[in-house]
PDB file of N, CA and C in Angstrom:
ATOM      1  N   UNK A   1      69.931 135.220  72.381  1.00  0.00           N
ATOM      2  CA  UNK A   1      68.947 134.772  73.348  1.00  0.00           C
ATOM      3  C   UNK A   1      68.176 133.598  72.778  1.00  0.00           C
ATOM      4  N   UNK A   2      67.775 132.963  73.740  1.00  0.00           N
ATOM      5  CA  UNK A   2      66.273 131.762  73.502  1.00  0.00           C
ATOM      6  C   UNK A   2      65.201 132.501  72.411  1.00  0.00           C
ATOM      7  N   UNK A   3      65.210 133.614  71.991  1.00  0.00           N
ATOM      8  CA  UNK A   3      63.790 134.184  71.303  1.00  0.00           C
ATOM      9  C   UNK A   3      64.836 134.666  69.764  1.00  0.00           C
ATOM     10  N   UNK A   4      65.893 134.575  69.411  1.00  0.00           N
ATOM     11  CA  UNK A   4      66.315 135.262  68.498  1.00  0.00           C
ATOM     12  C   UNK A   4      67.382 134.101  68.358  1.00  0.00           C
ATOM     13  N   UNK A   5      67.177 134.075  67.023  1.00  0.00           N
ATOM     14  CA  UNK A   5      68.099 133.057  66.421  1.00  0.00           C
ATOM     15  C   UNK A   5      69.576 133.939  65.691  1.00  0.00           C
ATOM     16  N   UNK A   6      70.714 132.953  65.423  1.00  0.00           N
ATOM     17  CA  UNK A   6      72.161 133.214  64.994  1.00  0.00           C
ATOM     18  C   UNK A   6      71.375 134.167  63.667  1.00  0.00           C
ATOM     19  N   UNK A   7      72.571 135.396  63.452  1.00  0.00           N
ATOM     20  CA  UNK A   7      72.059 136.556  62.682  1.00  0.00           C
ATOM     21  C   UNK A   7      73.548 136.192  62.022  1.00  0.00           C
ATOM     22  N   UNK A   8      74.567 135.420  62.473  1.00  0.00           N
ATOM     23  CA  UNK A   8      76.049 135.496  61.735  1.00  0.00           C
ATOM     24  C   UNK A   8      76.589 134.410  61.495  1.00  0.00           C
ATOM     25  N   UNK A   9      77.343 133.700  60.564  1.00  0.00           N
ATOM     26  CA  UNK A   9      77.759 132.071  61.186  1.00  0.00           C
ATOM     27  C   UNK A   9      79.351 132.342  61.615  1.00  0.00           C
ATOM     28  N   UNK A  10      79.516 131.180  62.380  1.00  0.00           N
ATOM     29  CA  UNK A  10      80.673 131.780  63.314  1.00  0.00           C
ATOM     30  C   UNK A  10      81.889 131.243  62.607  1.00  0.00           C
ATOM     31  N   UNK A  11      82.765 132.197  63.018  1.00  0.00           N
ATOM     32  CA  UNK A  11      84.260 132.182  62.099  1.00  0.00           C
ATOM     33  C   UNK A  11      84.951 131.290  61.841  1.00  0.00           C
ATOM     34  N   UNK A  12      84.525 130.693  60.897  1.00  0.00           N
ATOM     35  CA  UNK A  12      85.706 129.282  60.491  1.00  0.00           C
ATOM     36  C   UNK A  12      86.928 129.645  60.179  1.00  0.00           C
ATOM     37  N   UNK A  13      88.051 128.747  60.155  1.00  0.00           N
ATOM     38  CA  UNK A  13      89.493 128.530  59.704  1.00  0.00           C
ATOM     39  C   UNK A  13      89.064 128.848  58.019  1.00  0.00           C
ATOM     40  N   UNK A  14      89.863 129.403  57.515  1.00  0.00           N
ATOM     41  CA  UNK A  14      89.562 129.534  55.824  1.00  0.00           C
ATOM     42  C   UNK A  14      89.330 128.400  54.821  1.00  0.00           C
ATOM     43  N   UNK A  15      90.155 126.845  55.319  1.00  0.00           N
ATOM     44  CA  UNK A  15      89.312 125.988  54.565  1.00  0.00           C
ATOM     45  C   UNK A  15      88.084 125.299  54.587  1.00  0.00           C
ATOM     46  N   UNK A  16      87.736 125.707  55.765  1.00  0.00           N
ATOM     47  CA  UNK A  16      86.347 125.360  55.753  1.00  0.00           C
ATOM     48  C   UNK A  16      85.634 126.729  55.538  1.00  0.00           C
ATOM     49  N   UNK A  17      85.983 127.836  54.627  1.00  0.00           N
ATOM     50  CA  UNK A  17      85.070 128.487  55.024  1.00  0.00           C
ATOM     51  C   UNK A  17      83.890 128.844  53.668  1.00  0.00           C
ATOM     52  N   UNK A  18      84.006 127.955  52.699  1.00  0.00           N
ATOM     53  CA  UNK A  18      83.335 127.629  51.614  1.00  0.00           C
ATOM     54  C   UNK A  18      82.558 126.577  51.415  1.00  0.00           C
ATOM     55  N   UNK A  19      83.149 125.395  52.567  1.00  0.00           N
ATOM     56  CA  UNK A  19      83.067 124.070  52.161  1.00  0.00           C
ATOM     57  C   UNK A  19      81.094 124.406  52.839  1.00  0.00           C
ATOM     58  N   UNK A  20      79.964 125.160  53.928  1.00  0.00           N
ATOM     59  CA  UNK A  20      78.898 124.788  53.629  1.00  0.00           C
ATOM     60  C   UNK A  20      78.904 123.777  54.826  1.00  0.00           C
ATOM     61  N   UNK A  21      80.325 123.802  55.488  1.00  0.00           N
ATOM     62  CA  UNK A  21      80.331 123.018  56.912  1.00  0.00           C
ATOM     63  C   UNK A  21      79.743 123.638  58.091  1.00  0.00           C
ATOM     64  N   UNK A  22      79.495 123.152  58.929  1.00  0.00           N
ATOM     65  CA  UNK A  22      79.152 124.181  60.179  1.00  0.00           C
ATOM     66  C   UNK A  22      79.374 123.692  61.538  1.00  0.00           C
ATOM     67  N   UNK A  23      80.185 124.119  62.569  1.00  0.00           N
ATOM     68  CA  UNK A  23      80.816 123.465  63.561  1.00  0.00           C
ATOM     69  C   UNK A  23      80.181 124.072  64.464  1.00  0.00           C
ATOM     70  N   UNK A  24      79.565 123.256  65.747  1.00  0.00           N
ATOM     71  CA  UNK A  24      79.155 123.568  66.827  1.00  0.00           C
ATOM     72  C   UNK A  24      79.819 123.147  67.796  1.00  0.00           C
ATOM     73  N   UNK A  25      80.208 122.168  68.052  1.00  0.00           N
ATOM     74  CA  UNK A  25      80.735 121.952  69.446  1.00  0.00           C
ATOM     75  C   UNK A  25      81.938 120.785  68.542  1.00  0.00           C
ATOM     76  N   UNK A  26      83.132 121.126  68.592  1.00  0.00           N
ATOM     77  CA  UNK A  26      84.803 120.258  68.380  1.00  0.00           C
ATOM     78  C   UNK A  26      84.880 119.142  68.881  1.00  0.00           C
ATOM     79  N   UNK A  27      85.133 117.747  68.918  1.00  0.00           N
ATOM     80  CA  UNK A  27      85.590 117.402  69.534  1.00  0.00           C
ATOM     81  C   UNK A  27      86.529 117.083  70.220  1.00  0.00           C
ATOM     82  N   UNK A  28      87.691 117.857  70.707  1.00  0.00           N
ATOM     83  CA  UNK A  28      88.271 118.418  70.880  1.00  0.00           C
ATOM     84  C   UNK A  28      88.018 118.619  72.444  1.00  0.00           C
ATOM     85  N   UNK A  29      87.724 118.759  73.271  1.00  0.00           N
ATOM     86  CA  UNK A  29      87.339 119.213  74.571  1.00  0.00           C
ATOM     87  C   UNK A  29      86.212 119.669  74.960  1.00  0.00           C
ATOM     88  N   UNK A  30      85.697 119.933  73.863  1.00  0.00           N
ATOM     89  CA  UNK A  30      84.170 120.670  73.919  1.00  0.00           C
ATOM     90  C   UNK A  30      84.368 121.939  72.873  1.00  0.00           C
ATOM     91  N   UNK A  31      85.298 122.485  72.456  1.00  0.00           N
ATOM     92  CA  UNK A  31      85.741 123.414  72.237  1.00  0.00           C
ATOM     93  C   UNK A  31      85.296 124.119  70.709  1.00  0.00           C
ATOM     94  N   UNK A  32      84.733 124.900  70.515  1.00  0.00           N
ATOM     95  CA  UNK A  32      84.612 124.952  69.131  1.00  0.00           C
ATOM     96  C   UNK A  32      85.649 125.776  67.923  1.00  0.00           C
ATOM     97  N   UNK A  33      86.272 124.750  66.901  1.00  0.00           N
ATOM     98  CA  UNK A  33      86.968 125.318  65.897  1.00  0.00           C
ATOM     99  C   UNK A  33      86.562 126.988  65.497  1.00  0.00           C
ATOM    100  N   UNK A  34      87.270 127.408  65.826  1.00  0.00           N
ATOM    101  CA  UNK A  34      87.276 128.972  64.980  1.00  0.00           C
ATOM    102  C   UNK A  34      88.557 129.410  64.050  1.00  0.00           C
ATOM    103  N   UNK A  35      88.556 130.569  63.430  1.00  0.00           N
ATOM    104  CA  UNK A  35      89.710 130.960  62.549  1.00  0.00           C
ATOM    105  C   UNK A  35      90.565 131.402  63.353  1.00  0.00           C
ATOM    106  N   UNK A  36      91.665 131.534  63.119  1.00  0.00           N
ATOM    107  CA  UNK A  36      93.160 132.544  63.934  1.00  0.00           C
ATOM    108  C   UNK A  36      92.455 133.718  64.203  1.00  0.00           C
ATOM    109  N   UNK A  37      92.016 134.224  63.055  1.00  0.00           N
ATOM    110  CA  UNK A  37      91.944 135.991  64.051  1.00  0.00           C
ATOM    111  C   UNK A  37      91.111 136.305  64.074  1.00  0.00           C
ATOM    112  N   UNK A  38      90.122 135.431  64.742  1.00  0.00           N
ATOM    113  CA  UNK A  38      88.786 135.620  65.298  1.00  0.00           C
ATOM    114  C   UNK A  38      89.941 135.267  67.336  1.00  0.00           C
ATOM    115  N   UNK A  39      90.599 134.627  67.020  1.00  0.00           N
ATOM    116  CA  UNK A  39      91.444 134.185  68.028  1.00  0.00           C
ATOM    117  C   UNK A  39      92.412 135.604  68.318  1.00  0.00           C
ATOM    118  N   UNK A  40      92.640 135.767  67.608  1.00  0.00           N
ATOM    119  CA  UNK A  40      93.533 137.111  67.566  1.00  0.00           C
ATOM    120  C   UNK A  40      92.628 138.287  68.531  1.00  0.00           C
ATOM    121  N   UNK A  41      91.981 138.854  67.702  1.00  0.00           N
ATOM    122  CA  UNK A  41      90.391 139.316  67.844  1.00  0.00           C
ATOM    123  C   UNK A  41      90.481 139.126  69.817  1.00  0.00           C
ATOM    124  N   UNK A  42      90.036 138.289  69.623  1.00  0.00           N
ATOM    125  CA  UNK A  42      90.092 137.849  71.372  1.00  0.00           C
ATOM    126  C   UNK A  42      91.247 138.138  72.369  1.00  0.00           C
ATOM    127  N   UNK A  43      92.048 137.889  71.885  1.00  0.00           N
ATOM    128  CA  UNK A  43      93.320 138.112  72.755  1.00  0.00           C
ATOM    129  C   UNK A  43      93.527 139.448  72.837  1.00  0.00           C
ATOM    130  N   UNK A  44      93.304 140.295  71.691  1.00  0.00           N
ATOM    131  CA  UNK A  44      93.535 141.792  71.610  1.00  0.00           C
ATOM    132  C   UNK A  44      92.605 142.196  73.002  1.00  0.00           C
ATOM    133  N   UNK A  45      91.207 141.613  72.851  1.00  0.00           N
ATOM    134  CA  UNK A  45      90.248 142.123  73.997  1.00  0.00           C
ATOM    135  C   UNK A  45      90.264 141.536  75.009  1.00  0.00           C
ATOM    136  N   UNK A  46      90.843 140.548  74.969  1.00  0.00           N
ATOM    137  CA  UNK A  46      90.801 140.130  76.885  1.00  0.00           C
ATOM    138  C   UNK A  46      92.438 139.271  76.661  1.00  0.00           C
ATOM    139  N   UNK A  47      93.696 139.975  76.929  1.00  0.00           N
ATOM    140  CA  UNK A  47      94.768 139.651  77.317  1.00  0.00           C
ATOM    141  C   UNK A  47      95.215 138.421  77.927  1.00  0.00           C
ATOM    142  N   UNK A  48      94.224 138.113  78.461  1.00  0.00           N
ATOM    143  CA  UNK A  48      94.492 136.671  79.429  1.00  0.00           C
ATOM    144  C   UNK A  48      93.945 135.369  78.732  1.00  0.00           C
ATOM    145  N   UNK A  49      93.452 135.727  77.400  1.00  0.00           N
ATOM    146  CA  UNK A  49      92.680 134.915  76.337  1.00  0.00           C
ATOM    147  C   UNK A  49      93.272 132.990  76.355  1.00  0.00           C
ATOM    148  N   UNK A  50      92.959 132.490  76.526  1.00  0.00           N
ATOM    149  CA  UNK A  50      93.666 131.085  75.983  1.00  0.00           C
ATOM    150  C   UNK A  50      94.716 130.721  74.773  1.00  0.00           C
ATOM    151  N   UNK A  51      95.581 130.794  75.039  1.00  0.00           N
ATOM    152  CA  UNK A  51      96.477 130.790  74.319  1.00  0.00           C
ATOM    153  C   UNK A  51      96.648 129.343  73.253  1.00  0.00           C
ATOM    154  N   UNK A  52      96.318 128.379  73.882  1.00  0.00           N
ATOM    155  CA  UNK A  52      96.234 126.499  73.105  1.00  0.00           C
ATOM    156  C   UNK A  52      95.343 127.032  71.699  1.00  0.00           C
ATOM    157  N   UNK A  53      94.061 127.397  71.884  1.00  0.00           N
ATOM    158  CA  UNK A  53      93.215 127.325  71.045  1.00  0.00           C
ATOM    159  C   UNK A  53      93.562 128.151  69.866  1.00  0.00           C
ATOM    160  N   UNK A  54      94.278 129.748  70.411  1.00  0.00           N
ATOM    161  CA  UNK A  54      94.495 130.742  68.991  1.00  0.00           C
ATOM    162  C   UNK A  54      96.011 129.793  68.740  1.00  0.00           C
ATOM    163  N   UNK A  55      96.876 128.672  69.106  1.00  0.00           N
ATOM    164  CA  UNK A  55      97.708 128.059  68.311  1.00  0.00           C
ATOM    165  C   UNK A  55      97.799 126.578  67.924  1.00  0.00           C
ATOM    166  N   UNK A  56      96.763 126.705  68.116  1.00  0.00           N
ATOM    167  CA  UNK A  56      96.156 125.276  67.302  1.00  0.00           C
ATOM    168  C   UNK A  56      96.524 125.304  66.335  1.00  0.00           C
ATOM    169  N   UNK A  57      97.072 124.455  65.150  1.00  0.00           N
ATOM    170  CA  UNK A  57      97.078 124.405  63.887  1.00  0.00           C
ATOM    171  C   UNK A  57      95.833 124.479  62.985  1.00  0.00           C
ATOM    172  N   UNK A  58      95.015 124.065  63.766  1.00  0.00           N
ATOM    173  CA  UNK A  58      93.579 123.455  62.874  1.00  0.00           C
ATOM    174  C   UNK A  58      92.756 124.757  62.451  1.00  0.00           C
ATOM    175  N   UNK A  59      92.991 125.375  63.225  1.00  0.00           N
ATOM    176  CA  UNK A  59      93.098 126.920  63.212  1.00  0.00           C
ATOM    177  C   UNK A  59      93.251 128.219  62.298  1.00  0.00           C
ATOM    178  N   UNK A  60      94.368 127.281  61.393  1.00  0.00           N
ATOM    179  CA  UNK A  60      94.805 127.512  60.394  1.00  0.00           C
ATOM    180  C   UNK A  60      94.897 126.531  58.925  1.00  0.00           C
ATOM    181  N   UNK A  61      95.244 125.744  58.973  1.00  0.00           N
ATOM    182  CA  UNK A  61      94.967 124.468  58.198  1.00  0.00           C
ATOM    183  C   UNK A  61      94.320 123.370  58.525  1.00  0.00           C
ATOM    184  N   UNK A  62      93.812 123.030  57.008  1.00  0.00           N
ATOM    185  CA  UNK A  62      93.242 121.835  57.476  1.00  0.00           C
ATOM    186  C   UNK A  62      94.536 119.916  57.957  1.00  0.00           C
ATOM    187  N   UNK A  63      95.571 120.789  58.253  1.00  0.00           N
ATOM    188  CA  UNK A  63      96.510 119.321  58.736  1.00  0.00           C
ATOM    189  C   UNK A  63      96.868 119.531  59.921  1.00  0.00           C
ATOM    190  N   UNK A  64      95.870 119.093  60.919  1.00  0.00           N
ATOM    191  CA  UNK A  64      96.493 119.525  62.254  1.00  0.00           C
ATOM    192  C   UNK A  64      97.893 118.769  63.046  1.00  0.00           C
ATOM    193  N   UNK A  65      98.761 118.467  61.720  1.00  0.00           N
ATOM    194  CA  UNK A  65     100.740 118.295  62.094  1.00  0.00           C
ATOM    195  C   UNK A  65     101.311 119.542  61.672  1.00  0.00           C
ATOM    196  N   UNK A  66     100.658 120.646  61.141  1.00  0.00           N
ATOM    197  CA  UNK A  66     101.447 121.654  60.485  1.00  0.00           C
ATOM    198  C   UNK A  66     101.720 122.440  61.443  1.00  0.00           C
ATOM    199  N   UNK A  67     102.584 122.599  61.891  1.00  0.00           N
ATOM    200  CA  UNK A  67     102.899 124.003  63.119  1.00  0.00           C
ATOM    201  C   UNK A  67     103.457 125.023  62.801  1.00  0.00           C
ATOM    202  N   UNK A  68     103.657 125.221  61.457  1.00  0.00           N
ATOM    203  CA  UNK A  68     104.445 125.841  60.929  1.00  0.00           C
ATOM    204  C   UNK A  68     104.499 127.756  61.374  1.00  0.00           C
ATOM    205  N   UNK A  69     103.245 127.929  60.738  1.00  0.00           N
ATOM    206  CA  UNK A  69     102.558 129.411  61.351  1.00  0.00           C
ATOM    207  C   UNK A  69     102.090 129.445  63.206  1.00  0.00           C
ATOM    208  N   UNK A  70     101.689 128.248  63.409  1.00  0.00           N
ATOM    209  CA  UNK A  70     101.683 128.169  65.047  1.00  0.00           C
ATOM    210  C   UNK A  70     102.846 128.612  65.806  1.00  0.00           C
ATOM    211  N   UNK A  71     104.121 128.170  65.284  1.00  0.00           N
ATOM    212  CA  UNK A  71     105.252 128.259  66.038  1.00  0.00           C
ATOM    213  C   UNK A  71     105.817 129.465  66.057  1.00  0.00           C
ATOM    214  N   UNK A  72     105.890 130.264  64.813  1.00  0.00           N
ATOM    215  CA  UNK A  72     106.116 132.235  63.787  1.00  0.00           C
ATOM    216  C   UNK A  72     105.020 132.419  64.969  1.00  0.00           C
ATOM    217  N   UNK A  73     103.681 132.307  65.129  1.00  0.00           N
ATOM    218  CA  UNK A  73     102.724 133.393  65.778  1.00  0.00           C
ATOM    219  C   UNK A  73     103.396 133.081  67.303  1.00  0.00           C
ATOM    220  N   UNK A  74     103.306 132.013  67.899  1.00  0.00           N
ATOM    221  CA  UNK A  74     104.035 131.905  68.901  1.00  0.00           C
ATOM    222  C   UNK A  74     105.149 133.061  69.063  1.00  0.00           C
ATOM    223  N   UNK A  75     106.484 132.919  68.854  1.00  0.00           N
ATOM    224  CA  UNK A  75     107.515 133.661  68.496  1.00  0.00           C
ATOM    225  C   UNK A  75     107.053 135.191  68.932  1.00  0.00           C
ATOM    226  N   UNK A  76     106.087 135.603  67.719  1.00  0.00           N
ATOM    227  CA  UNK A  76     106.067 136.825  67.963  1.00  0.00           C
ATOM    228  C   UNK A  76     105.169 137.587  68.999  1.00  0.00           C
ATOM    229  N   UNK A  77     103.750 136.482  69.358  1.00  0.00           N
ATOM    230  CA  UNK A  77     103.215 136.926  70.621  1.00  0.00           C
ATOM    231  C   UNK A  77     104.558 136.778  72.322  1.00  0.00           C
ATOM    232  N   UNK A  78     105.297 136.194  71.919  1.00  0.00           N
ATOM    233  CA  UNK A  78     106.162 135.987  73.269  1.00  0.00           C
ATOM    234  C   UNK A  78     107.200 137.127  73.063  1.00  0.00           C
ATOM    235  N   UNK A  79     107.128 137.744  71.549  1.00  0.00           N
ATOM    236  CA  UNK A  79     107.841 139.331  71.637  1.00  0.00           C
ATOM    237  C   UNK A  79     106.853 140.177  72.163  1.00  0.00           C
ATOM    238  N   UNK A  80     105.621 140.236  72.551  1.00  0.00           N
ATOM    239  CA  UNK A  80     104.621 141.072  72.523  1.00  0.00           C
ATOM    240  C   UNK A  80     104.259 141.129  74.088  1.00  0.00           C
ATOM    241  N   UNK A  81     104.857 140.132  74.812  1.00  0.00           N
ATOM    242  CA  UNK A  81     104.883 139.432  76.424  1.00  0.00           C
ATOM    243  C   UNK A  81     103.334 139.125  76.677  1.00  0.00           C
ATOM    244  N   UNK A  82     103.320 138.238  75.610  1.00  0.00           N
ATOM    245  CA  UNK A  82     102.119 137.180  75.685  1.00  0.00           C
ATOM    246  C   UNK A  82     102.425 135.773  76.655  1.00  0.00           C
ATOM    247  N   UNK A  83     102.709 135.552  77.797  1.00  0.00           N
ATOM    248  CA  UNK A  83     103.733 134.598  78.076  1.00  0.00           C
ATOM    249  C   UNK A  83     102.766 133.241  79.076  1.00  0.00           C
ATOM    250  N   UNK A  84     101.345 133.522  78.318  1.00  0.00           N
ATOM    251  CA  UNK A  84     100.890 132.376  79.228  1.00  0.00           C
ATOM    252  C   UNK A  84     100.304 131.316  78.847  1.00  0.00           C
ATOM    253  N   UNK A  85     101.371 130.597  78.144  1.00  0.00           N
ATOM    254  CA  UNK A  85     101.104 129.485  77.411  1.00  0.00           C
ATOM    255  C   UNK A  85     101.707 128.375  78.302  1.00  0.00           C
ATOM    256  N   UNK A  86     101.370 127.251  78.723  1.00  0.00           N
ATOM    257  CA  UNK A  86     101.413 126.504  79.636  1.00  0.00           C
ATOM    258  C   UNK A  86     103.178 125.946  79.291  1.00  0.00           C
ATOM    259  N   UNK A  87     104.318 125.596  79.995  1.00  0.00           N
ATOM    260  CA  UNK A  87     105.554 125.027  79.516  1.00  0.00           C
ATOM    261  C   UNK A  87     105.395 123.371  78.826  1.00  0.00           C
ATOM    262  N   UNK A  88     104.269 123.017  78.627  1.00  0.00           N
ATOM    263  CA  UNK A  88     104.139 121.649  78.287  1.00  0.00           C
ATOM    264  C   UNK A  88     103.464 122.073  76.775  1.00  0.00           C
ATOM    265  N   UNK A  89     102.363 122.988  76.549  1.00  0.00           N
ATOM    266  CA  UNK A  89     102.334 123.261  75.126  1.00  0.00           C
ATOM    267  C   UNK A  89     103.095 123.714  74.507  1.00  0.00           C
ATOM    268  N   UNK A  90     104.005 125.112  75.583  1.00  0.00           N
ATOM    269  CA  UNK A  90     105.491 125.352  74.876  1.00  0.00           C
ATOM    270  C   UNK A  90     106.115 124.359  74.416  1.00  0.00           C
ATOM    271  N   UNK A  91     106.542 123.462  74.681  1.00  0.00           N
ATOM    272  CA  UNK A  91     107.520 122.300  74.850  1.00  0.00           C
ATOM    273  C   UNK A  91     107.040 121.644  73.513  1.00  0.00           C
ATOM    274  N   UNK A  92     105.121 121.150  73.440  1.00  0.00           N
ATOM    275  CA  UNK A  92     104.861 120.032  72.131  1.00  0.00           C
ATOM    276  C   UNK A  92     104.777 120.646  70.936  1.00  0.00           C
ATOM    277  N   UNK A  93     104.530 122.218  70.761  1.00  0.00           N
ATOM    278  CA  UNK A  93     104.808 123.162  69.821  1.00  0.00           C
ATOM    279  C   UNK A  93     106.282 123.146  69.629  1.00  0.00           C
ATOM    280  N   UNK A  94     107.385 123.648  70.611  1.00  0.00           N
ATOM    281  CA  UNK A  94     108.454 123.552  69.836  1.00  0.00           C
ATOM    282  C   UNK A  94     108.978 122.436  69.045  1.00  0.00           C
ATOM    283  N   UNK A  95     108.661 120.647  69.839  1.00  0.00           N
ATOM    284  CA  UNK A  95     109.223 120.109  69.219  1.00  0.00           C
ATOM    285  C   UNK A  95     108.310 119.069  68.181  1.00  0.00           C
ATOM    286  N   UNK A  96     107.389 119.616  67.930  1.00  0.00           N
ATOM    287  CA  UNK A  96     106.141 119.367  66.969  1.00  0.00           C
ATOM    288  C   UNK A  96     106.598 120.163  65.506  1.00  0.00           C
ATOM    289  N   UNK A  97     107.143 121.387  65.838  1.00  0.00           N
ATOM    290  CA  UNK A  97     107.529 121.830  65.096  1.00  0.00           C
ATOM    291  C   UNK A  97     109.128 121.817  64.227  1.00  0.00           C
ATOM    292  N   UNK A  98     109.838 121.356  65.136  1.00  0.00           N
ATOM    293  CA  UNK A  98     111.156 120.557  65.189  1.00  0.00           C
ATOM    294  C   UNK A  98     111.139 119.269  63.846  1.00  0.00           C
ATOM    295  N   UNK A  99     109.956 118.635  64.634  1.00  0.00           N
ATOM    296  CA  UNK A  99     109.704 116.981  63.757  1.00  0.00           C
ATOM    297  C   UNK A  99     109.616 117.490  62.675  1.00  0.00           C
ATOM    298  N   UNK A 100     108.602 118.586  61.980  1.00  0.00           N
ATOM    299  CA  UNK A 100     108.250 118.592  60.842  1.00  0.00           C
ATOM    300  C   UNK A 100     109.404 119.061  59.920  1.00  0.00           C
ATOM    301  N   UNK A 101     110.429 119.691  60.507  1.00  0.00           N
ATOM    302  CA  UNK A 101     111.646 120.604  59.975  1.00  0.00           C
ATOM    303  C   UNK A 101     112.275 119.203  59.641  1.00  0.00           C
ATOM    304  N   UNK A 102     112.582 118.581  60.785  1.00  0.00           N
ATOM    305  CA  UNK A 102     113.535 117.180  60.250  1.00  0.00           C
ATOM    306  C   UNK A 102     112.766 116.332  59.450  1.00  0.00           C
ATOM    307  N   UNK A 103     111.456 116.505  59.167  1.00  0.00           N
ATOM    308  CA  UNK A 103     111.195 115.291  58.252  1.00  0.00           C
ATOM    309  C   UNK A 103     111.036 115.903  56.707  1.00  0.00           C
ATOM    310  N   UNK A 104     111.784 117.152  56.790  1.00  0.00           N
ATOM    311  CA  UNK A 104     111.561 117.665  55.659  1.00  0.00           C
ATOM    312  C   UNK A 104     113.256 117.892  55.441  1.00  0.00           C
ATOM    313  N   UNK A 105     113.942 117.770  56.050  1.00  0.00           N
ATOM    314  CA  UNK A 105     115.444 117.731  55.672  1.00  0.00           C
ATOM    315  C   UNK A 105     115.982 118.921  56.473  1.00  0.00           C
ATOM    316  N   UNK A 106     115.149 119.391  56.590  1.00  0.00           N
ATOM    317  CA  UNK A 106     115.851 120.434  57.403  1.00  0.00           C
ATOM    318  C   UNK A 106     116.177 120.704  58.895  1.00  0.00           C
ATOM    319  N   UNK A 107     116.873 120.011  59.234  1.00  0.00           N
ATOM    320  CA  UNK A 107     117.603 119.682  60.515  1.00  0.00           C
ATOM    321  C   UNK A 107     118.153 120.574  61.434  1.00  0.00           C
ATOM    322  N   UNK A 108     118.991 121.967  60.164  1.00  0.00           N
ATOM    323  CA  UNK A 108     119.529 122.661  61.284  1.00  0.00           C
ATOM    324  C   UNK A 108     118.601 124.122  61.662  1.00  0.00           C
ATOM    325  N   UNK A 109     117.354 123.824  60.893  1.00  0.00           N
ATOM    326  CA  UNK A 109     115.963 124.434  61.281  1.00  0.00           C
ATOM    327  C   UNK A 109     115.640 124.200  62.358  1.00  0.00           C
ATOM    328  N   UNK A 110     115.640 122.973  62.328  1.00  0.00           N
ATOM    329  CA  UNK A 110     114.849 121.942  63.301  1.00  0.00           C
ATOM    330  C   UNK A 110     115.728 122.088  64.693  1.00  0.00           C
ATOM    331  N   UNK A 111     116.832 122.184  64.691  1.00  0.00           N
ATOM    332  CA  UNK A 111     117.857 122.730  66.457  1.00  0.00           C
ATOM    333  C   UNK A 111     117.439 124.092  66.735  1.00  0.00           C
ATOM    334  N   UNK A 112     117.371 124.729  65.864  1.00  0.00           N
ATOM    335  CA  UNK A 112     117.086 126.333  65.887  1.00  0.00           C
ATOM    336  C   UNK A 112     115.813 126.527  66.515  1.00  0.00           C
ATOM    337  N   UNK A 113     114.226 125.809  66.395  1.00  0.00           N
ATOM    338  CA  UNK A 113     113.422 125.724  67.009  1.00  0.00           C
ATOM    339  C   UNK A 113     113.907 125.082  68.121  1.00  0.00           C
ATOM    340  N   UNK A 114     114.627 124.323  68.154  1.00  0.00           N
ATOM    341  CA  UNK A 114     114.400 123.378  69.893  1.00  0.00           C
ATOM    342  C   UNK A 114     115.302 124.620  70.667  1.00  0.00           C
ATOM    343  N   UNK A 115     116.062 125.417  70.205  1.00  0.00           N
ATOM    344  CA  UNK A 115     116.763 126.502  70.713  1.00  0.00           C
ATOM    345  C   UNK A 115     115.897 127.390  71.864  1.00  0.00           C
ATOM    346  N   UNK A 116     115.069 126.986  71.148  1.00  0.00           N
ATOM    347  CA  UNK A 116     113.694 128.129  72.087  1.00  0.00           C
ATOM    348  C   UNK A 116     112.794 127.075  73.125  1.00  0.00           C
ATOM    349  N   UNK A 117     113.342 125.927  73.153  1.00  0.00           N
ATOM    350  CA  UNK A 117     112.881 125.122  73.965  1.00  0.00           C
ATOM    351  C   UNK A 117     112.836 125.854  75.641  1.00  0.00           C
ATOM    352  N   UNK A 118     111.733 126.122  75.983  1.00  0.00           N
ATOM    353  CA  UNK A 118     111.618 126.491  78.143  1.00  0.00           C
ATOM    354  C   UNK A 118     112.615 125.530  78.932  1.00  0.00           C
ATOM    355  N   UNK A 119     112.777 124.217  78.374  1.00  0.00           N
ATOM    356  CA  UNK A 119     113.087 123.363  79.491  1.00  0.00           C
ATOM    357  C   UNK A 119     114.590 122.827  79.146  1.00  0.00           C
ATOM    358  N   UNK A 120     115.367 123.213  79.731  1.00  0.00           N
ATOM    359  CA  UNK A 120     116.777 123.040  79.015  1.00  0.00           C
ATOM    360  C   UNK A 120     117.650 121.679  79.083  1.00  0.00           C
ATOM    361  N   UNK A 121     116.599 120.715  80.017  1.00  0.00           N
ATOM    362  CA  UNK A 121     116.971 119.335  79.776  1.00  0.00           C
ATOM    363  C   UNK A 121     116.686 118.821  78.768  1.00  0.00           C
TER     364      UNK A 121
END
């Protein structure tokens, strides 16, 4: 409330969570950075949770090109019939995650993610 001030500071991603930073409003959409499973956390309690934000990379690391764990949590929330992630974030996650496989040599990684591509053009 207006009469009672923050009693907690709110859940950072783990590398910031020493650094003494403090995020209020992302710029980003308005949106404010939190950790994965404070994101997790959420989705457990309201099912219909936003799905972009708990797979954000930034979320998790501080390199928001890493999709690495974005794409694994993906995966396994869509075993869990988590399925309402828009087909256009599907799409820049899979092949976000694709790029990073091929720029690391690993190519036939990198088909194996586009395998799971929604859009089969």
């Amino acid at each position: 409330t207006s009469e009672c001030e923050k009693y907690a500071c709110c859940p950072l991603p783990p590398y910031l969570e020493d650094s003494g930073y403090v995020i209020e409003e992302d710029d980003n959409g308005g949106r404010p950075l939190r950790d994965v499973c404070f994101h997790l956390l959420k989705l457990y309690s309201d099912r219909s949770y936003e799905l972009d934000q708990l797979l954000d990379p930034r979320s998790v690391t501080s390199d928001p090109l890493d999709f690495r764990l974005s794409w694994h949590l993906w995966e396994v929330l869509r075993a869990l019939n988590y399925c309402h992630l828009s087909q256009q974030s599907w799409g820049v996650l899979n092949t976000s995650y694709a790029a990073q496989l091929e720029s690391e040599g690993l190519w036939e990684w990198a088909v194996f993610v586009m395998l799971h591509e929604p859009d089969a053009q």
